[in-house]
N, C-alpha and C. Protein backbone atom coordinates (compact mmCIF):
# COMPACT_ATOMS: atom_id res chain seq x y z
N UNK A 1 -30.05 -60.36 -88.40
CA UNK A 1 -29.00 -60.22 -87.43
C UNK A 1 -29.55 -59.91 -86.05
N UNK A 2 -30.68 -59.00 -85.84
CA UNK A 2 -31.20 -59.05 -84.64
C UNK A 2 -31.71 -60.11 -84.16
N UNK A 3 -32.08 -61.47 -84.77
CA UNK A 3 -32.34 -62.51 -84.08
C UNK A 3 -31.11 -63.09 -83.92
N UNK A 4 -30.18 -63.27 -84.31
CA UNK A 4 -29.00 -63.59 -84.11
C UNK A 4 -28.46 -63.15 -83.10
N UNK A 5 -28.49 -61.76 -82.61
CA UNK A 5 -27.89 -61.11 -81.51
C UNK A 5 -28.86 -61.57 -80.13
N UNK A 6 -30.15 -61.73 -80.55
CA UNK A 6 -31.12 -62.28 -79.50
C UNK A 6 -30.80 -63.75 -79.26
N UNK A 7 -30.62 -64.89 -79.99
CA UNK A 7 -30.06 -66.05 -79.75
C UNK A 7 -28.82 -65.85 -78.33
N UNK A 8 -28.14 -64.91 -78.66
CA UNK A 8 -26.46 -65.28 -78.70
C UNK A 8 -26.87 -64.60 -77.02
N UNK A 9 -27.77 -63.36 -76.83
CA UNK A 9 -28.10 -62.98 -75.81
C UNK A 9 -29.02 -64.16 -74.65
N UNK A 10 -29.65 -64.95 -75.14
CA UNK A 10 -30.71 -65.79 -74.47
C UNK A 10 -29.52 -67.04 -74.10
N UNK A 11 -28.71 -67.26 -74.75
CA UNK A 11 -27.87 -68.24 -74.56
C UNK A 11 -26.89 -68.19 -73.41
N UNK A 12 -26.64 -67.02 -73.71
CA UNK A 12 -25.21 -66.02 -72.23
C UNK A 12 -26.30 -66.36 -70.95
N UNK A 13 -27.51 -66.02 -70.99
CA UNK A 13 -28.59 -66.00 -70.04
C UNK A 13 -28.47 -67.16 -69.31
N UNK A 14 -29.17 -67.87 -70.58
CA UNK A 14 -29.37 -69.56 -69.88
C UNK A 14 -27.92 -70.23 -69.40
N UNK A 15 -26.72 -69.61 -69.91
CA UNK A 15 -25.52 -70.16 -68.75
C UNK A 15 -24.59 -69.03 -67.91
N UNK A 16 -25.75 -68.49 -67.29
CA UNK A 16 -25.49 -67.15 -66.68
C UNK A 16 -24.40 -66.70 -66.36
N UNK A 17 -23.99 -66.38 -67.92
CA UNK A 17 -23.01 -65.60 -68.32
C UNK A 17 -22.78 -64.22 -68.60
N UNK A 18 -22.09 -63.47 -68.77
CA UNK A 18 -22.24 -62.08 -69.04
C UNK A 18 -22.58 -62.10 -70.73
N UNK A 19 -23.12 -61.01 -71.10
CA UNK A 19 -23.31 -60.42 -72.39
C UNK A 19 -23.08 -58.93 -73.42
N UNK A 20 -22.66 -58.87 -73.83
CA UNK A 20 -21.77 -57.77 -74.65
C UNK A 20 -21.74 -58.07 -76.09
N UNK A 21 -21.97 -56.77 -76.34
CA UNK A 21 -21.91 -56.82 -78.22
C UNK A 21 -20.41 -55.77 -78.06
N UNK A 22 -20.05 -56.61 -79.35
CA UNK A 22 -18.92 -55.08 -79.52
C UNK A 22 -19.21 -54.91 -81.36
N UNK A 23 -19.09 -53.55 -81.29
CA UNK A 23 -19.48 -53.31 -82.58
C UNK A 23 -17.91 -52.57 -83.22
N UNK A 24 -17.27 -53.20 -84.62
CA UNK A 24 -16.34 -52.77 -84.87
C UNK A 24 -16.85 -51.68 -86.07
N UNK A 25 -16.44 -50.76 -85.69
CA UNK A 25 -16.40 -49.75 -86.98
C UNK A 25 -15.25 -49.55 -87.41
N UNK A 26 -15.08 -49.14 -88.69
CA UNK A 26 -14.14 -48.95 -90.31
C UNK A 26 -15.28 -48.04 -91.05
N UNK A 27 -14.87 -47.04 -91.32
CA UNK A 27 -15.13 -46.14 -92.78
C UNK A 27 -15.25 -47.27 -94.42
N UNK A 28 -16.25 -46.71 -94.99
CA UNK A 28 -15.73 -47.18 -96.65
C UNK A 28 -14.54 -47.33 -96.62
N UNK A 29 -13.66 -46.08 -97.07
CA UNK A 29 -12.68 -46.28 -97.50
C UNK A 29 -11.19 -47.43 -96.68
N UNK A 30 -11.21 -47.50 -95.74
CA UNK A 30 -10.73 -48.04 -95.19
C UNK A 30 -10.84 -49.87 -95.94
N UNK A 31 -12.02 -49.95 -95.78
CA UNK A 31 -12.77 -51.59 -96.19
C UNK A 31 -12.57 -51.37 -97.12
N UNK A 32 -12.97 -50.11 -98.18
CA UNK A 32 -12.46 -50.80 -99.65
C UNK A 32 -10.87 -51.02 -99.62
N UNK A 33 -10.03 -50.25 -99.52
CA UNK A 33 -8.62 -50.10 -98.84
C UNK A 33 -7.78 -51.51 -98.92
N UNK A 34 -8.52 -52.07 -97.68
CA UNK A 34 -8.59 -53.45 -97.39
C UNK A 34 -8.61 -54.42 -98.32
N UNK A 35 -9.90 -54.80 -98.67
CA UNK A 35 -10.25 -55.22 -100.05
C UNK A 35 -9.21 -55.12 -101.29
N UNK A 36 -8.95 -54.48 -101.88
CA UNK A 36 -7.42 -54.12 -102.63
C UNK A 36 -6.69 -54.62 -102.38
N UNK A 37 -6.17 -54.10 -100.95
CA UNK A 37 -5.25 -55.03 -100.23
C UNK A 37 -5.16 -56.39 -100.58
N UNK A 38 -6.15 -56.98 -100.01
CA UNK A 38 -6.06 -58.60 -100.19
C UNK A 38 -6.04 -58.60 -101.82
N UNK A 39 -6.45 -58.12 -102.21
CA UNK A 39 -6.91 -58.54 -103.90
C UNK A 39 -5.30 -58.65 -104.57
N UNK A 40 -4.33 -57.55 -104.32
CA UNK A 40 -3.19 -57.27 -104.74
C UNK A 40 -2.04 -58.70 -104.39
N UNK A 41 -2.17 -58.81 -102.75
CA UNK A 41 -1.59 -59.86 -101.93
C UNK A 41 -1.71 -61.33 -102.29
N UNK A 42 -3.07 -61.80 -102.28
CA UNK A 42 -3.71 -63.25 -103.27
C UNK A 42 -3.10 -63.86 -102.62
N UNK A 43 -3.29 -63.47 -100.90
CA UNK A 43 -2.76 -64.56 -99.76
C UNK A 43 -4.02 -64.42 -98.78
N UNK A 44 -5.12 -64.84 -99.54
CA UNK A 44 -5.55 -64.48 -97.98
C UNK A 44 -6.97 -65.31 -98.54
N UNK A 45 -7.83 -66.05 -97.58
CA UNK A 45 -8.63 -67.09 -98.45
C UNK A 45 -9.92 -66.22 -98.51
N UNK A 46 -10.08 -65.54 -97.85
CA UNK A 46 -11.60 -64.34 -97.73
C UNK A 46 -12.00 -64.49 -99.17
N UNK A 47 -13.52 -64.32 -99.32
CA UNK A 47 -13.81 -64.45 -100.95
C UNK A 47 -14.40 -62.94 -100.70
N UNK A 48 -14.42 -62.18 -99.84
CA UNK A 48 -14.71 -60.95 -99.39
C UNK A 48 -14.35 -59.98 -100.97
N UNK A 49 -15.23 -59.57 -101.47
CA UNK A 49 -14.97 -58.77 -102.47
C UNK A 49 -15.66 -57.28 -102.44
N UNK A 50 -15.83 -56.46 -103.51
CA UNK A 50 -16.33 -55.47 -103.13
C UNK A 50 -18.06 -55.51 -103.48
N UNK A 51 -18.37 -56.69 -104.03
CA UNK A 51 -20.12 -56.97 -104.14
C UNK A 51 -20.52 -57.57 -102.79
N UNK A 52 -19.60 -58.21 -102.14
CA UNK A 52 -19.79 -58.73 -100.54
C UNK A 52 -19.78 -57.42 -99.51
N UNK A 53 -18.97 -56.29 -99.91
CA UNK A 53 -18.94 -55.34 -99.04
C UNK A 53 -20.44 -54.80 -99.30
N UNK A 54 -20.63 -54.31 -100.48
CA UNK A 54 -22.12 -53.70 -100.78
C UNK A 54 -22.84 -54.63 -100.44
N UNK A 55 -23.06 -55.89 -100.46
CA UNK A 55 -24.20 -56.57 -99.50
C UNK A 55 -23.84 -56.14 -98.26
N UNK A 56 -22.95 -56.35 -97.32
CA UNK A 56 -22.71 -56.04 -96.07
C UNK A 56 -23.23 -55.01 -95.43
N UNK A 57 -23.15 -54.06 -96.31
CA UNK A 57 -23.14 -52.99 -95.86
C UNK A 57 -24.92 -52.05 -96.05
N UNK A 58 -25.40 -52.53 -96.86
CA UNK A 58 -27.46 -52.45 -97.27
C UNK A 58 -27.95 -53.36 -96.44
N UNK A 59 -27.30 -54.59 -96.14
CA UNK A 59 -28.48 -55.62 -95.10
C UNK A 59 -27.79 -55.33 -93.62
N UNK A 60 -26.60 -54.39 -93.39
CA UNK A 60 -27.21 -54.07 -92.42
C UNK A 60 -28.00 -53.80 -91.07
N UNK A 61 -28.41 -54.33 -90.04
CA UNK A 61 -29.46 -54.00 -89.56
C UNK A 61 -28.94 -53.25 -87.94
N UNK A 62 -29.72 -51.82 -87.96
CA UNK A 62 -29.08 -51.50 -87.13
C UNK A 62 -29.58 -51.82 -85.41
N UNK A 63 -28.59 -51.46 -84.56
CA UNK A 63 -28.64 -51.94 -83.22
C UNK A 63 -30.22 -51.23 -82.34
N UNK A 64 -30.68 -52.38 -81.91
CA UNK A 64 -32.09 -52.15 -81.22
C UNK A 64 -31.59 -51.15 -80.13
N UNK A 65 -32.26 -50.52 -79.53
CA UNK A 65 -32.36 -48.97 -78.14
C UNK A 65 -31.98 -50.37 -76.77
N UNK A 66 -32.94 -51.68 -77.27
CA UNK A 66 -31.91 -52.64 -75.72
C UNK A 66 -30.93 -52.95 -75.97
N UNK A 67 -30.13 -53.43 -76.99
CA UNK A 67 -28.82 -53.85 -77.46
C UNK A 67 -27.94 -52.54 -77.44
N UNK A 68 -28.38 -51.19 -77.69
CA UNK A 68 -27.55 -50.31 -77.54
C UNK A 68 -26.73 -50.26 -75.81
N UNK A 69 -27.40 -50.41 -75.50
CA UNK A 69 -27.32 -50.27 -73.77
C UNK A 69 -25.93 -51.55 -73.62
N UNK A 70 -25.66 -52.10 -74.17
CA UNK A 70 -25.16 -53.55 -74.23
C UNK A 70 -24.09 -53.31 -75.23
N UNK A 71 -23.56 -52.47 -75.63
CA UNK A 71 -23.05 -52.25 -77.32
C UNK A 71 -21.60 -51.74 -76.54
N UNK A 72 -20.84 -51.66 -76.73
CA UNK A 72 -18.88 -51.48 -76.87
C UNK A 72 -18.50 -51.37 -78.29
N UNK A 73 -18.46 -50.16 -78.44
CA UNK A 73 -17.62 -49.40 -80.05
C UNK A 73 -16.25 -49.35 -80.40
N UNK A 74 -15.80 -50.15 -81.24
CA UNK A 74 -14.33 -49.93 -81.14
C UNK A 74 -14.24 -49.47 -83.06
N UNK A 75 -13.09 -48.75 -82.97
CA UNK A 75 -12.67 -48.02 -84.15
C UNK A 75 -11.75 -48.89 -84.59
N UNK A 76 -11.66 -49.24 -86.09
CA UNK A 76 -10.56 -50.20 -86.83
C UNK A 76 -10.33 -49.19 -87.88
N UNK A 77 -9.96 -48.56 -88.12
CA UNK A 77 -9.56 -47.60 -89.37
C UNK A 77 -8.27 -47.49 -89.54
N UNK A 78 -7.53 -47.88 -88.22
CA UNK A 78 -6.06 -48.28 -88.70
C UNK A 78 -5.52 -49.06 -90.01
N UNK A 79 -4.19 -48.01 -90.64
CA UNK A 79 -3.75 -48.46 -91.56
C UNK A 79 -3.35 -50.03 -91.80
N UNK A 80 -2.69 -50.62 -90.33
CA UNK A 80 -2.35 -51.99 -90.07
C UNK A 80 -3.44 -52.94 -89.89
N UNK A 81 -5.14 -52.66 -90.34
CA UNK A 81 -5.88 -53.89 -89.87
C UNK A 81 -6.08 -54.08 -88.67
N UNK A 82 -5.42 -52.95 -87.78
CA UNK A 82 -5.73 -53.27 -86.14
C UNK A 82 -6.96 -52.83 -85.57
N UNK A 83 -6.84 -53.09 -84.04
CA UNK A 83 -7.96 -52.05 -83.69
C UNK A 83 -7.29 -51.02 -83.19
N UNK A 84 -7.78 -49.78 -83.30
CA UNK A 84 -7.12 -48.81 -82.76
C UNK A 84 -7.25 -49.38 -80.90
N UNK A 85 -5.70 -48.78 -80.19
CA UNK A 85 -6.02 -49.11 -79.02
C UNK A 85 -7.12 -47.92 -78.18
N UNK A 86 -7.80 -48.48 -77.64
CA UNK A 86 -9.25 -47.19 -76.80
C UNK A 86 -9.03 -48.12 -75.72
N UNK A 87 -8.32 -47.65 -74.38
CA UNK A 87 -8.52 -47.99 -73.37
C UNK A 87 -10.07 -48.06 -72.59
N UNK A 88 -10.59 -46.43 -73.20
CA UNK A 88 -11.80 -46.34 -72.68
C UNK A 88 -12.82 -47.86 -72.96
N UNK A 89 -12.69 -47.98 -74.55
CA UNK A 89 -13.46 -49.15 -74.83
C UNK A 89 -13.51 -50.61 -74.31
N UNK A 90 -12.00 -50.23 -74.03
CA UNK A 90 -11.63 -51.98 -73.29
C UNK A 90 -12.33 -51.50 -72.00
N UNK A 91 -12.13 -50.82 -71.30
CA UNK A 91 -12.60 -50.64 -70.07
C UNK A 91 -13.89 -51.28 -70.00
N UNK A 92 -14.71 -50.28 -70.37
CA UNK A 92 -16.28 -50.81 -70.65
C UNK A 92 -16.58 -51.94 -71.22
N UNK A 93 -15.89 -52.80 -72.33
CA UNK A 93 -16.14 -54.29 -72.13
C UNK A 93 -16.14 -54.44 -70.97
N UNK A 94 -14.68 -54.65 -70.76
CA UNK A 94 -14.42 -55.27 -69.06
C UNK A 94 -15.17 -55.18 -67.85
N UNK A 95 -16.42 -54.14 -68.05
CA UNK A 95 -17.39 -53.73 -67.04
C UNK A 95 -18.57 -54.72 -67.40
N UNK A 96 -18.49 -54.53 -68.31
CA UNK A 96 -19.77 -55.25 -68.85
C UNK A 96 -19.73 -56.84 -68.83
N UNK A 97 -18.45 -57.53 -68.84
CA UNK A 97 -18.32 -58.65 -68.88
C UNK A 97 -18.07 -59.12 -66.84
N UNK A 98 -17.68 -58.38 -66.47
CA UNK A 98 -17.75 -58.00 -65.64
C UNK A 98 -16.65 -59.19 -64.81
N UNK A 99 -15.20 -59.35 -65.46
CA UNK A 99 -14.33 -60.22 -65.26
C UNK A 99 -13.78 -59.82 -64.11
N UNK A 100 -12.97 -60.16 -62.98
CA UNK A 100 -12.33 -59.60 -62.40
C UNK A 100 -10.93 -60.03 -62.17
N UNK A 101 -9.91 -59.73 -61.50
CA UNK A 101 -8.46 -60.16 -61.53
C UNK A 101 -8.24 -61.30 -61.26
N UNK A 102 -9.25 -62.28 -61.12
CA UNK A 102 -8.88 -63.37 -60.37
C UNK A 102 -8.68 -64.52 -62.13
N UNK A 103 -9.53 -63.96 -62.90
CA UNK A 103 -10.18 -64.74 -64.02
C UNK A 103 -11.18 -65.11 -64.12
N UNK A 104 -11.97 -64.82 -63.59
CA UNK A 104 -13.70 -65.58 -63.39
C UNK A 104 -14.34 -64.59 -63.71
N UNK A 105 -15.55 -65.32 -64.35
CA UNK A 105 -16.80 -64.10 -64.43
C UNK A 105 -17.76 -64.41 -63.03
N UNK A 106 -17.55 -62.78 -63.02
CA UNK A 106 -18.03 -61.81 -61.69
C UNK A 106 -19.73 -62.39 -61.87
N UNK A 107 -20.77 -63.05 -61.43
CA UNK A 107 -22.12 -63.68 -61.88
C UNK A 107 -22.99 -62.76 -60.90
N UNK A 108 -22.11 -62.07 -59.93
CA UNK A 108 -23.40 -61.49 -58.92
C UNK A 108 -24.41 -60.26 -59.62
């Protein structure tokens, strides 16, 4: 995944674009929660099970000290599947992407 995040970073570069990770966090319980959820429902096409969560969750790999610098945390532990709303968090995307009212990315 860190070469993955390095791709996705070299790419924003080469069409000098802005770059931002956002990292969603959920608790276990929540994801297993979830998981159930869909399992009960048998509407939903995810093959997401709970041996996919335990892979998910051992491979892992955590955020490099440069990607941290670059990182936007948002909390999903909401009962509804949402994201919790964090103004703060949107904010700091929005800095980082560095959009402004017009619609354009800000390139200076």
């Amino acid at each position: 995944m860190v070469f993955e995040r390095a791709q996705f970073n070299a790419l924003a570069q080469s069409l000098s674009v802005p770059f931002a990770i956002t990292s969603m966090k959920a608790g276990s319980a929540t994801l297993e929660a979830r998981i159930k959820m869909r399992g009960k429902a048998q509407n939903d096409a995810s093959e997401a099970d709970f041996d996919v969560l335990q892979i998910l969750q051992t491979t892992q790999q955590p955020l490099q000290p440069h990607e941290v610098v670059r990182t936007v945390e948002f909390l999903n532990d909401a009962d509804d599947a949402g994201i919790t709303v964090d103004a703060a968090s949107w904010g700091i995307l929005d800095e980082f992407l560095a959009i402004n009212h017009k619609g354009g990315a800000n390139r200076s």
